[in-house]
PDB file of N, CA and C in Angstrom:
ATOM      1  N   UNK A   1       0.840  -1.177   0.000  1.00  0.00           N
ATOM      2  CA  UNK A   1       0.000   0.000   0.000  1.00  0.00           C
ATOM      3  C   UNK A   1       0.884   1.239   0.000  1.00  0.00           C
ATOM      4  N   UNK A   2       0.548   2.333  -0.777  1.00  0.00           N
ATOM      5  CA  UNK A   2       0.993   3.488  -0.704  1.00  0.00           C
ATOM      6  C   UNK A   2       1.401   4.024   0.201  1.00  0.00           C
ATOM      7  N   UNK A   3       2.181   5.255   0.348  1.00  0.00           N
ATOM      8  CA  UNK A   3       1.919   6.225   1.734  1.00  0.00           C
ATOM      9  C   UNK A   3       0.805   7.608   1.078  1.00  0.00           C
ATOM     10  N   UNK A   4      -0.486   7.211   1.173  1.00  0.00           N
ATOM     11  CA  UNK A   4      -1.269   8.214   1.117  1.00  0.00           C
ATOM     12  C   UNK A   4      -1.968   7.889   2.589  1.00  0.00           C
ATOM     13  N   UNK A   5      -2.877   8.943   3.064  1.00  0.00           N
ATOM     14  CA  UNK A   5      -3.594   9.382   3.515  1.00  0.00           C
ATOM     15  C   UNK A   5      -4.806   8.944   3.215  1.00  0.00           C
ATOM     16  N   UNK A   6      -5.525   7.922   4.093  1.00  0.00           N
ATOM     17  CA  UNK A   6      -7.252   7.169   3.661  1.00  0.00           C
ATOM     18  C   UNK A   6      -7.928   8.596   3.941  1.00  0.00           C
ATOM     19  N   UNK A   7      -7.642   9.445   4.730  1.00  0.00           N
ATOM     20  CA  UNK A   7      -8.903  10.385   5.132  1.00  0.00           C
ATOM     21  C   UNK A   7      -8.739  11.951   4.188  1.00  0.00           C
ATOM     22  N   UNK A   8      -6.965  12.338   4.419  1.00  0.00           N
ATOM     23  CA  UNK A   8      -7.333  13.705   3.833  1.00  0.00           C
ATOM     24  C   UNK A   8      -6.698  13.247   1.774  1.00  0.00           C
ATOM     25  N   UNK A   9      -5.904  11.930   1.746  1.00  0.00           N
ATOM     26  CA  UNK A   9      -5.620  12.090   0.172  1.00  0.00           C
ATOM     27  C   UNK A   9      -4.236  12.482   0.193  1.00  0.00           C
ATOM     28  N   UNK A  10      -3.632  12.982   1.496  1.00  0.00           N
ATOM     29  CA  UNK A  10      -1.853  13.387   1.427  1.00  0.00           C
ATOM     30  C   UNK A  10      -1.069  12.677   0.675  1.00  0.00           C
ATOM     31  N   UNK A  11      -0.226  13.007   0.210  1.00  0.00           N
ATOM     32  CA  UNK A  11       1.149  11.863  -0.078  1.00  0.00           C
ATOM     33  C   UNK A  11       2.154  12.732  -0.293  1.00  0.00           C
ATOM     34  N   UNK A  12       3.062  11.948  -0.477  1.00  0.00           N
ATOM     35  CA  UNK A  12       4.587  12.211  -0.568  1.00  0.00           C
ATOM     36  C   UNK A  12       4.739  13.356  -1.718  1.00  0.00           C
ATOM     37  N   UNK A  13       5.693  15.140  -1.342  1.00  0.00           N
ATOM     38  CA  UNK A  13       5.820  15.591  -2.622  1.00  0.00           C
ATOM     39  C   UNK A  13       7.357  15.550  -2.985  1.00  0.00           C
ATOM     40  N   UNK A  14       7.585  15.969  -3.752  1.00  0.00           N
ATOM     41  CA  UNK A  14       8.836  16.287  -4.523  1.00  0.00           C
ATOM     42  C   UNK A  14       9.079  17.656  -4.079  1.00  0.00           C
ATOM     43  N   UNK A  15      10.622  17.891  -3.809  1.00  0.00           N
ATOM     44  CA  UNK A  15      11.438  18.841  -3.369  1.00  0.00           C
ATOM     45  C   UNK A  15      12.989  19.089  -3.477  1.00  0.00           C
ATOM     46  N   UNK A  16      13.325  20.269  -3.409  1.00  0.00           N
ATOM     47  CA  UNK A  16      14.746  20.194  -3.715  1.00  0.00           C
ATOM     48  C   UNK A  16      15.749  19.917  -1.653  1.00  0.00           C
ATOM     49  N   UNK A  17      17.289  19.487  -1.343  1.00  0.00           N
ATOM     50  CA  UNK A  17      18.110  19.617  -0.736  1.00  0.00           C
ATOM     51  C   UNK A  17      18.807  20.767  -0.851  1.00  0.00           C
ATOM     52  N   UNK A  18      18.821  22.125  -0.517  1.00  0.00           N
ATOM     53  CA  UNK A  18      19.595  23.196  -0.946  1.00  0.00           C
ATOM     54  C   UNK A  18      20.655  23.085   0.202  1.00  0.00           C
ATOM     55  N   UNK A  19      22.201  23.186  -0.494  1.00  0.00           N
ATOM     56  CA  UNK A  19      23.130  23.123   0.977  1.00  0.00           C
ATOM     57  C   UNK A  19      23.299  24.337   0.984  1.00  0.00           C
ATOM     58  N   UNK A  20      24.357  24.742   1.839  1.00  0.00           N
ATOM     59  CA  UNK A  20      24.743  26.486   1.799  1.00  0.00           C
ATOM     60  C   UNK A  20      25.479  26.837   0.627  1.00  0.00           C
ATOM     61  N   UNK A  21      26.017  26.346  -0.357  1.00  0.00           N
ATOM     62  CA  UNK A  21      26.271  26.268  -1.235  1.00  0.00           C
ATOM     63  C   UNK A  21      25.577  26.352  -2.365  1.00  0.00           C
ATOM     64  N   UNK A  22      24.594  26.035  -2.359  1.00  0.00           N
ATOM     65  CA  UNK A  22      23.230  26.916  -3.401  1.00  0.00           C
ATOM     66  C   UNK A  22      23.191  25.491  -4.402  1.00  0.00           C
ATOM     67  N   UNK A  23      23.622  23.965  -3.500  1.00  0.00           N
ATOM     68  CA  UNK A  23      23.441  22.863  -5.113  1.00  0.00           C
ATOM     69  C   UNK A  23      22.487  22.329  -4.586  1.00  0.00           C
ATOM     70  N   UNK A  24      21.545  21.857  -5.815  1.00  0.00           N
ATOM     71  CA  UNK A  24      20.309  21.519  -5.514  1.00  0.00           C
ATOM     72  C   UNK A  24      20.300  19.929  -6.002  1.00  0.00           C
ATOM     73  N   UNK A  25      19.694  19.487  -5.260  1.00  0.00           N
ATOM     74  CA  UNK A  25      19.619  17.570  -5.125  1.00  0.00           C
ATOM     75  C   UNK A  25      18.170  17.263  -4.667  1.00  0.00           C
ATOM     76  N   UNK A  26      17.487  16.374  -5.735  1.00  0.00           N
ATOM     77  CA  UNK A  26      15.966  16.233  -5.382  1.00  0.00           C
ATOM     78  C   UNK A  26      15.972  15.191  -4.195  1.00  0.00           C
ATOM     79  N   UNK A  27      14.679  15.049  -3.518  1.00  0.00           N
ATOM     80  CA  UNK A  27      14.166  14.937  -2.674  1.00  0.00           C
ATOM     81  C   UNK A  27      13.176  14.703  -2.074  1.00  0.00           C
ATOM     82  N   UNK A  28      12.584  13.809  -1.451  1.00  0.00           N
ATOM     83  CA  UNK A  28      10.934  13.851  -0.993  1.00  0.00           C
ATOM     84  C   UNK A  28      10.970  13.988   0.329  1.00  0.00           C
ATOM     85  N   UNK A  29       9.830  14.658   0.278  1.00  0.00           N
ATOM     86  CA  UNK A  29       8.831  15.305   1.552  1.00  0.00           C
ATOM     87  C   UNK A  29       8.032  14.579   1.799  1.00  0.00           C
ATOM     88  N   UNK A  30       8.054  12.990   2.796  1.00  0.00           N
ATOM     89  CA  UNK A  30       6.837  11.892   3.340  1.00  0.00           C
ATOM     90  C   UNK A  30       5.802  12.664   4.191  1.00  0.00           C
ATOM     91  N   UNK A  31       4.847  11.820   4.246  1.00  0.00           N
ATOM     92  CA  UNK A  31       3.520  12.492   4.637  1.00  0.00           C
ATOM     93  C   UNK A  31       3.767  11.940   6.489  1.00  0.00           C
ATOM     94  N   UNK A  32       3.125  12.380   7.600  1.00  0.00           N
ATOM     95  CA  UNK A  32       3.493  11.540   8.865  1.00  0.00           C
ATOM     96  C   UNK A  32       2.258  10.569   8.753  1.00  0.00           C
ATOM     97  N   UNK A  33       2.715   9.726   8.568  1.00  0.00           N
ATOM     98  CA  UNK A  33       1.395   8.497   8.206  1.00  0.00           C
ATOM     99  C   UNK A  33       1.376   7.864   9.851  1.00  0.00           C
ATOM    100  N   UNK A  34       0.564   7.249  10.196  1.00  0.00           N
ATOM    101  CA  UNK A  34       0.273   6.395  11.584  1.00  0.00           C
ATOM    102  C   UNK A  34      -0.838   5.551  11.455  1.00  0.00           C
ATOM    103  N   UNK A  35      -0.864   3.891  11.515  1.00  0.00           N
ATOM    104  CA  UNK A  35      -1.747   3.264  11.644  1.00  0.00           C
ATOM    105  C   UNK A  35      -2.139   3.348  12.748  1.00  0.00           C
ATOM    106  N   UNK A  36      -3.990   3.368  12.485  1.00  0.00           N
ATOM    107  CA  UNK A  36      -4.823   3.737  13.725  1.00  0.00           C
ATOM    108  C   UNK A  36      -5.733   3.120  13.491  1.00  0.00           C
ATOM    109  N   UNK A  37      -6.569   2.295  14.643  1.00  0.00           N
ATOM    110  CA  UNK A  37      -7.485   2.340  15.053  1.00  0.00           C
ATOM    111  C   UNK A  37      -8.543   2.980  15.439  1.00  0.00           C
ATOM    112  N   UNK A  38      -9.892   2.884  14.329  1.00  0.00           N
ATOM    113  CA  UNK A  38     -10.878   3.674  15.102  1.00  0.00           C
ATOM    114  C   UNK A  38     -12.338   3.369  15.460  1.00  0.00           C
ATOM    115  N   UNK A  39     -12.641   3.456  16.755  1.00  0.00           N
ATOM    116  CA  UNK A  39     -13.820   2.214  16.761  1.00  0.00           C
ATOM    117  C   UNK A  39     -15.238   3.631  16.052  1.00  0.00           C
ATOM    118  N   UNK A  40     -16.157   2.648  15.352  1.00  0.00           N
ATOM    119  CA  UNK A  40     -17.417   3.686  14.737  1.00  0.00           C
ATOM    120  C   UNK A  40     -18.660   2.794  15.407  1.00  0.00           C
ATOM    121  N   UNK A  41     -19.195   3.916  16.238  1.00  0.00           N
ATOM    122  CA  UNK A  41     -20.653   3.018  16.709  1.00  0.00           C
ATOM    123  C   UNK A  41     -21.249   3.063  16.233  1.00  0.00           C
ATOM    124  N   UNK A  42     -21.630   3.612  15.066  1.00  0.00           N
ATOM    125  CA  UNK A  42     -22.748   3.600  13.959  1.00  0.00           C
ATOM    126  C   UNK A  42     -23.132   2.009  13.636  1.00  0.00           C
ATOM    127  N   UNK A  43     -21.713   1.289  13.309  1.00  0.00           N
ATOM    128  CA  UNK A  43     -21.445   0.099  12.738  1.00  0.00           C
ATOM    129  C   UNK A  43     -21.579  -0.900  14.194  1.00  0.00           C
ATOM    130  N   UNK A  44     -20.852  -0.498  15.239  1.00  0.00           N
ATOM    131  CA  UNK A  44     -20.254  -0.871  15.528  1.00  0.00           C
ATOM    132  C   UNK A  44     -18.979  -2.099  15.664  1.00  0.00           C
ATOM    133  N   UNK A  45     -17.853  -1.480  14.975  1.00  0.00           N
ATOM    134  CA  UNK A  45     -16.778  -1.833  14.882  1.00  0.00           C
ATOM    135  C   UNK A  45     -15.689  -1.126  14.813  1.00  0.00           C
ATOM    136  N   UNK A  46     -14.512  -1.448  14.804  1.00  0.00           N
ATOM    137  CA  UNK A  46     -12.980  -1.039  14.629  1.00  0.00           C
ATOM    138  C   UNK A  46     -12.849  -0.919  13.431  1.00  0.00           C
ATOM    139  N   UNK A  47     -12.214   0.229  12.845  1.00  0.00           N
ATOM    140  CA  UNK A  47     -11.852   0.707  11.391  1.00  0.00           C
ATOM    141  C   UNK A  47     -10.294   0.357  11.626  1.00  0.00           C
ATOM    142  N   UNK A  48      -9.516   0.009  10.984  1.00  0.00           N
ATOM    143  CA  UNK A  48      -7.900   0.307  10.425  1.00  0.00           C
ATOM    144  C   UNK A  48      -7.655   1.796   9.370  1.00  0.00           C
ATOM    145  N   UNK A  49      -6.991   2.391   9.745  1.00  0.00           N
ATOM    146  CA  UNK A  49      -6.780   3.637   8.511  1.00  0.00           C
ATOM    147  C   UNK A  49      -5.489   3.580   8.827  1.00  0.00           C
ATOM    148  N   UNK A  50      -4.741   3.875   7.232  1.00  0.00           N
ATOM    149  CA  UNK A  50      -3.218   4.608   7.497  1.00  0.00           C
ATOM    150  C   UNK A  50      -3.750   5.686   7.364  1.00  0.00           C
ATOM    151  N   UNK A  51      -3.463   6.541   8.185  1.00  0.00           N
ATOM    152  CA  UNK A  51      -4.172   8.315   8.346  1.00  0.00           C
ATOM    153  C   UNK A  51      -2.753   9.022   8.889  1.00  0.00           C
ATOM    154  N   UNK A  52      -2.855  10.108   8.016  1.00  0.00           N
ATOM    155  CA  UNK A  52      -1.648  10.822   8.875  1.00  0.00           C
ATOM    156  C   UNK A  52      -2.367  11.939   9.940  1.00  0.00           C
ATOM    157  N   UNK A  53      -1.187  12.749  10.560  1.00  0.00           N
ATOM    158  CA  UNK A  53      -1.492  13.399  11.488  1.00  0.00           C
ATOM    159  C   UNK A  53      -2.527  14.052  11.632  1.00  0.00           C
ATOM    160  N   UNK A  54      -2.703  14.899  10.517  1.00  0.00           N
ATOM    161  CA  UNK A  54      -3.461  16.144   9.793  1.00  0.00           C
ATOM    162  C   UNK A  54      -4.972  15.271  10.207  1.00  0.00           C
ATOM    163  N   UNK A  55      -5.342  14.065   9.570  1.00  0.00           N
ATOM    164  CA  UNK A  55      -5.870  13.480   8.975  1.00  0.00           C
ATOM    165  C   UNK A  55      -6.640  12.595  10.685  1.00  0.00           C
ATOM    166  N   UNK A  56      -6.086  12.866  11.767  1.00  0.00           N
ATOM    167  CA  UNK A  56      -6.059  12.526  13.022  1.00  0.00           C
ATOM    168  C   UNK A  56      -6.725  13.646  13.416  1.00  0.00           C
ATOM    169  N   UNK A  57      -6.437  14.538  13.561  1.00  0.00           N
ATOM    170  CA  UNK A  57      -7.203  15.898  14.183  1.00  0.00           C
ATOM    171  C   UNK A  57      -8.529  15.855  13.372  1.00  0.00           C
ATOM    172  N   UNK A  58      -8.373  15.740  11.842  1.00  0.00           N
ATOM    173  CA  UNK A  58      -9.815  16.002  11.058  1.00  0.00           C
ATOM    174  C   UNK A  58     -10.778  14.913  12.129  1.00  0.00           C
ATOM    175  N   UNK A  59     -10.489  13.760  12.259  1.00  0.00           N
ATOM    176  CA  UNK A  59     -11.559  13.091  12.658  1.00  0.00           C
ATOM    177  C   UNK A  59     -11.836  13.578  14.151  1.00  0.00           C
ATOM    178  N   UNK A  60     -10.663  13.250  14.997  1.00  0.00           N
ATOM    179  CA  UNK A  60     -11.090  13.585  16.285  1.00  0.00           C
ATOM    180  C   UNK A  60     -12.218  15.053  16.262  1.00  0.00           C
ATOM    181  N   UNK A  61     -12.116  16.075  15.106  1.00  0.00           N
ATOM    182  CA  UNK A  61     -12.927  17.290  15.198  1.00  0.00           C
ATOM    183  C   UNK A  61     -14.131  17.158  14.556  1.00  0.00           C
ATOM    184  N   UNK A  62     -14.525  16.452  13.552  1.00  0.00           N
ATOM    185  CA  UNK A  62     -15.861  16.326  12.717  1.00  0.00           C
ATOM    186  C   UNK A  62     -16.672  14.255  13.480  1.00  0.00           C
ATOM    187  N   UNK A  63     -15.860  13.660  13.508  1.00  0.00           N
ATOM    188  CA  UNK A  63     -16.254  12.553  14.104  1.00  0.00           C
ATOM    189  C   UNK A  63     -16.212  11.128  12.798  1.00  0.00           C
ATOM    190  N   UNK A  64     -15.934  10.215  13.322  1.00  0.00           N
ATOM    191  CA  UNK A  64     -15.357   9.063  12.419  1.00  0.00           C
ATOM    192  C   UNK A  64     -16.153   8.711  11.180  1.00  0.00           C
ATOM    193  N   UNK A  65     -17.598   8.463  11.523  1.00  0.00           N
ATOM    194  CA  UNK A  65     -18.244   8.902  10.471  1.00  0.00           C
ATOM    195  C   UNK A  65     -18.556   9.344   9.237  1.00  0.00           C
ATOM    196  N   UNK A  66     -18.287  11.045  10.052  1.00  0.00           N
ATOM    197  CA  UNK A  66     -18.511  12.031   9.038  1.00  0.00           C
ATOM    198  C   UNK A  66     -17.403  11.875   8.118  1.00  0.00           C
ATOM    199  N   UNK A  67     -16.223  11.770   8.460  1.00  0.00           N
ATOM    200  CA  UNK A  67     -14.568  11.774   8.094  1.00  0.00           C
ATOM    201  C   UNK A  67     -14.701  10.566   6.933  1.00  0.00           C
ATOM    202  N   UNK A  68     -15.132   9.688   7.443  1.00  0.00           N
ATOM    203  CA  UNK A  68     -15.574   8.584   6.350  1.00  0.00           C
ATOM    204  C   UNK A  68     -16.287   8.142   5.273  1.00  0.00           C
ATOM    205  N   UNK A  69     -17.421   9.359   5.321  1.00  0.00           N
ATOM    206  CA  UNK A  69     -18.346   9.878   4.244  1.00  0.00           C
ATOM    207  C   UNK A  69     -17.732  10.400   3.569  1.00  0.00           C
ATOM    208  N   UNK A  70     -17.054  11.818   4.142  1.00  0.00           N
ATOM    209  CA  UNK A  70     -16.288  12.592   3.273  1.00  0.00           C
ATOM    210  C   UNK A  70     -14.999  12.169   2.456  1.00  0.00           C
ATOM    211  N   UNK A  71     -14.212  10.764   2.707  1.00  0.00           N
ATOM    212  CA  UNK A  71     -13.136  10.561   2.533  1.00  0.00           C
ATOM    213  C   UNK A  71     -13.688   9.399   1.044  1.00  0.00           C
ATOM    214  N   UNK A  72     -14.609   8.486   1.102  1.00  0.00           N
ATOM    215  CA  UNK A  72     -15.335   8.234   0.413  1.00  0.00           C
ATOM    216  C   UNK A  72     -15.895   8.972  -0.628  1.00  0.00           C
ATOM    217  N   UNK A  73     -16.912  10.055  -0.537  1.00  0.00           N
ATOM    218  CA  UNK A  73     -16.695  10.711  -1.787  1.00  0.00           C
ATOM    219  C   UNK A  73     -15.838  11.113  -2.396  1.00  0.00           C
ATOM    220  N   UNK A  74     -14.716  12.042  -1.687  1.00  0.00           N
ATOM    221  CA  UNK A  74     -13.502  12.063  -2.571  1.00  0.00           C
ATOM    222  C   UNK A  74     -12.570  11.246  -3.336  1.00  0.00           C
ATOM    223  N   UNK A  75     -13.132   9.780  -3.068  1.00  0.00           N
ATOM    224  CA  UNK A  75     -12.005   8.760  -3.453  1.00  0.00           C
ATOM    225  C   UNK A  75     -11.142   8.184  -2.865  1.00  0.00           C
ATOM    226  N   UNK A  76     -11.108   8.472  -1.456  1.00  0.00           N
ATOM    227  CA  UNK A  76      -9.596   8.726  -0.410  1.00  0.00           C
ATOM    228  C   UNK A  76     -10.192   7.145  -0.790  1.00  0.00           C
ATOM    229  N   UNK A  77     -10.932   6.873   0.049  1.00  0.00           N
ATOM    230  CA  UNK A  77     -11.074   5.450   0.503  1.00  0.00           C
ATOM    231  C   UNK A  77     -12.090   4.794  -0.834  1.00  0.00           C
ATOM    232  N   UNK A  78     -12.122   3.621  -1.429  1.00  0.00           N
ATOM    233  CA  UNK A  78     -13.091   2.794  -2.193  1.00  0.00           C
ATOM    234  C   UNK A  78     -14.130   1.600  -1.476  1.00  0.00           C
TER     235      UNK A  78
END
């Protein structure tokens, strides 16, 4: 599996290494991914998400649910 983001869609970008020297060497910028557990009483059950940080606050603030509707229409999740 990727390193994206099931909830917000994050992933890894492309970037340059600039030293003090001004030479530039590409580079990626990883997303902070964390497998989590999240229980939904709607269902009641335990979800698995690789969710990154960002993607941790969204739910704890709108609720597992909602986060899951929304992540679903966008495609995050199939």
């Amino acid at each position: 599996m990727s390193r994206i983001c099931q909830i917000t869609g994050k992933q890894s970008m492309v970037g340059n290494n600039v030293s003090h020297a001004n030479n530039r060497s590409k580079r990626r910028f990883q997303v902070n991914l964390q497998n989590k557990k999240f229980y939904n009483p709607e269902t009641d059950e335990w979800i698995s998400l690789k969710v990154s940080t960002s993607g941790i606050r969204h739910i704890n603030k709108v609720g597992i649910a909602t986060a899951m509707k929304r992540a679903i229409a966008n495609g995050f999740i199939k």
